[in-house]
Protein backbone atom coordinates (compact mmCIF):
# COMPACT_ATOMS: atom_id res chain seq x y z
CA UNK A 1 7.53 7.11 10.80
CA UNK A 2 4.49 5.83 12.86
CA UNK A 3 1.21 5.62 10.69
CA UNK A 4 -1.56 3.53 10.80
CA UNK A 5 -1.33 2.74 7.10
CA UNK A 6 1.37 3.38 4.69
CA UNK A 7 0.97 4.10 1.08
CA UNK A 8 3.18 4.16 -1.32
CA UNK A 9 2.20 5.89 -4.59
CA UNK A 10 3.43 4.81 -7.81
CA UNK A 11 3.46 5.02 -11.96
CA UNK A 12 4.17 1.81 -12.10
CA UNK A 13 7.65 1.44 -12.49
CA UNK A 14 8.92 1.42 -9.14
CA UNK A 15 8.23 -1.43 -6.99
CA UNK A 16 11.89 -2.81 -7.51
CA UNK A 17 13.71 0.46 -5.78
CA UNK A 18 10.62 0.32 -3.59
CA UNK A 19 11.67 -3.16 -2.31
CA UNK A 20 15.10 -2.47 -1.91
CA UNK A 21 14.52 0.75 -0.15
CA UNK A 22 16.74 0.50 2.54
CA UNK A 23 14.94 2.03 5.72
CA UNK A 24 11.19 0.56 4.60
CA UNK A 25 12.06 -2.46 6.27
CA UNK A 26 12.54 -0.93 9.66
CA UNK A 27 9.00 0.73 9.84
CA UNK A 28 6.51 -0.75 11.69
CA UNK A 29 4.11 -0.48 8.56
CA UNK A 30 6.53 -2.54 6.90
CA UNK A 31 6.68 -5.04 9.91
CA UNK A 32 3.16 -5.30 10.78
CA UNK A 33 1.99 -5.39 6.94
CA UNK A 34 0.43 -2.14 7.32
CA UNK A 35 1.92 -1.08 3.90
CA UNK A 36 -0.90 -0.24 0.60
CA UNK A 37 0.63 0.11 -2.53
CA UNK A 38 -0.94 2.39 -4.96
CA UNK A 39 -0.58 1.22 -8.25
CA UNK A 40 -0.36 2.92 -11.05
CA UNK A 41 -4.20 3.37 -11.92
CA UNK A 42 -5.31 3.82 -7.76
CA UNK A 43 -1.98 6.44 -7.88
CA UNK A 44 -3.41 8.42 -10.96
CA UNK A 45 -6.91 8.61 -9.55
CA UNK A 46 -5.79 9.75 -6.30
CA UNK A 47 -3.45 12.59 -7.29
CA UNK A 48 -6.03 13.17 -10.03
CA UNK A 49 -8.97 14.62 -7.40
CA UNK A 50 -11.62 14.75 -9.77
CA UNK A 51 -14.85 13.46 -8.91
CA UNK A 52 -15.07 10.17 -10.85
CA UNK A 53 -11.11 9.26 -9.82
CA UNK A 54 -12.04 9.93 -6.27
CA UNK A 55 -15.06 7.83 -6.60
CA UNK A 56 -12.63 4.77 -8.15
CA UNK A 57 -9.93 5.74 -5.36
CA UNK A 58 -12.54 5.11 -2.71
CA UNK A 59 -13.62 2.03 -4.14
CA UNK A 60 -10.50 0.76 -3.98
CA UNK A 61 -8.91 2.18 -1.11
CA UNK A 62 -11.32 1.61 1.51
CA UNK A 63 -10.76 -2.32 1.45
CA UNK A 64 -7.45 -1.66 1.28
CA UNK A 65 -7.30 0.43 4.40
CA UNK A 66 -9.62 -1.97 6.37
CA UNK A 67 -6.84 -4.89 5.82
CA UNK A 68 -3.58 -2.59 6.53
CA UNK A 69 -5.95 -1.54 9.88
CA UNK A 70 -7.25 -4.20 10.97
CA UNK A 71 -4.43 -4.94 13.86
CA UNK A 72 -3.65 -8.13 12.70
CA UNK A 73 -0.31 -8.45 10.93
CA UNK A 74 -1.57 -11.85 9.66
CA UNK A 75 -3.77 -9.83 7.17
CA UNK A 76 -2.70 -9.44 3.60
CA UNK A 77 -3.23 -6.07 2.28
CA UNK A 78 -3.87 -7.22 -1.65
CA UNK A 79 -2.12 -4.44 -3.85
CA UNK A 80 1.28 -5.29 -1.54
CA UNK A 81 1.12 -9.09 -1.99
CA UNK A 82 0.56 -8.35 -5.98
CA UNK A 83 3.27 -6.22 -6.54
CA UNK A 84 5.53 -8.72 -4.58
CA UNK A 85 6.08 -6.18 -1.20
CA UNK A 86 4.72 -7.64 1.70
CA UNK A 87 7.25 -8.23 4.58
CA UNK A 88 9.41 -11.47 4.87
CA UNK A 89 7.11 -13.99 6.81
CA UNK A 90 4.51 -12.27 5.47
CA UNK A 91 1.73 -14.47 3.47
C-alpha cells in the first residue's frame, strides 16, 4: 500500500487493534507519519455525505491532509498523535 495519506476511519473504539495491527507498521504511511485518523465524529461526517458533514469533514480534513503531505516525516499529523498512533520516533 503506497498512498500519499492514510486514513483510518473509526467509531471510536478501535485505536487499540489499530495499534497493534500487525502489517500498519510496515507501510510507508506508517513510517513517514503520513497516517490521519478519523475519529469518531470526522468518521461519521465523512461516511455521512450530507452537505453540512461534508462541510465539517473539510474543515477538518484539509489541515489534516496538509501535515500527512507535507514531505516531512518530522510533521505531526494531530488526530494520530491524540489517539496515541504516530510511529515510534515519532513526536
Amino acid at each position: 500500500m503506497d498512498v500519499d495519506a492514510l486514513i483510518w476511519l473509526d467509531t471510536g473504539r478501535n485505536v487499540e487493534k489499530l495499534a497493534r495491527m500487525p502489517l500498519r507498521h510496515t507501510t510507508r504511511a506508517y513510517r513517514e507519519g503520513r497516517e490521519i485518523y478519523a475519529d469518531k465524529l470526522l468518521s461519521a461526517a465523512l461516511s455521512h455525505s450530507s452537505p453540512l458533514s461534508l462541510d465539517y469533514a473539510l474543515d477538518q480534513l484539509v489541515a489534516l491532509l496538509e501535515a500527512a503531505a507535507d514531505g516531512d516525516p518530522a510533521t505531526v499529523v494531530s488526530s494520530t498523535a491524540n489517539a496515541g498512533l504516530l510511529a515510534k520516533g515519532g513526536s
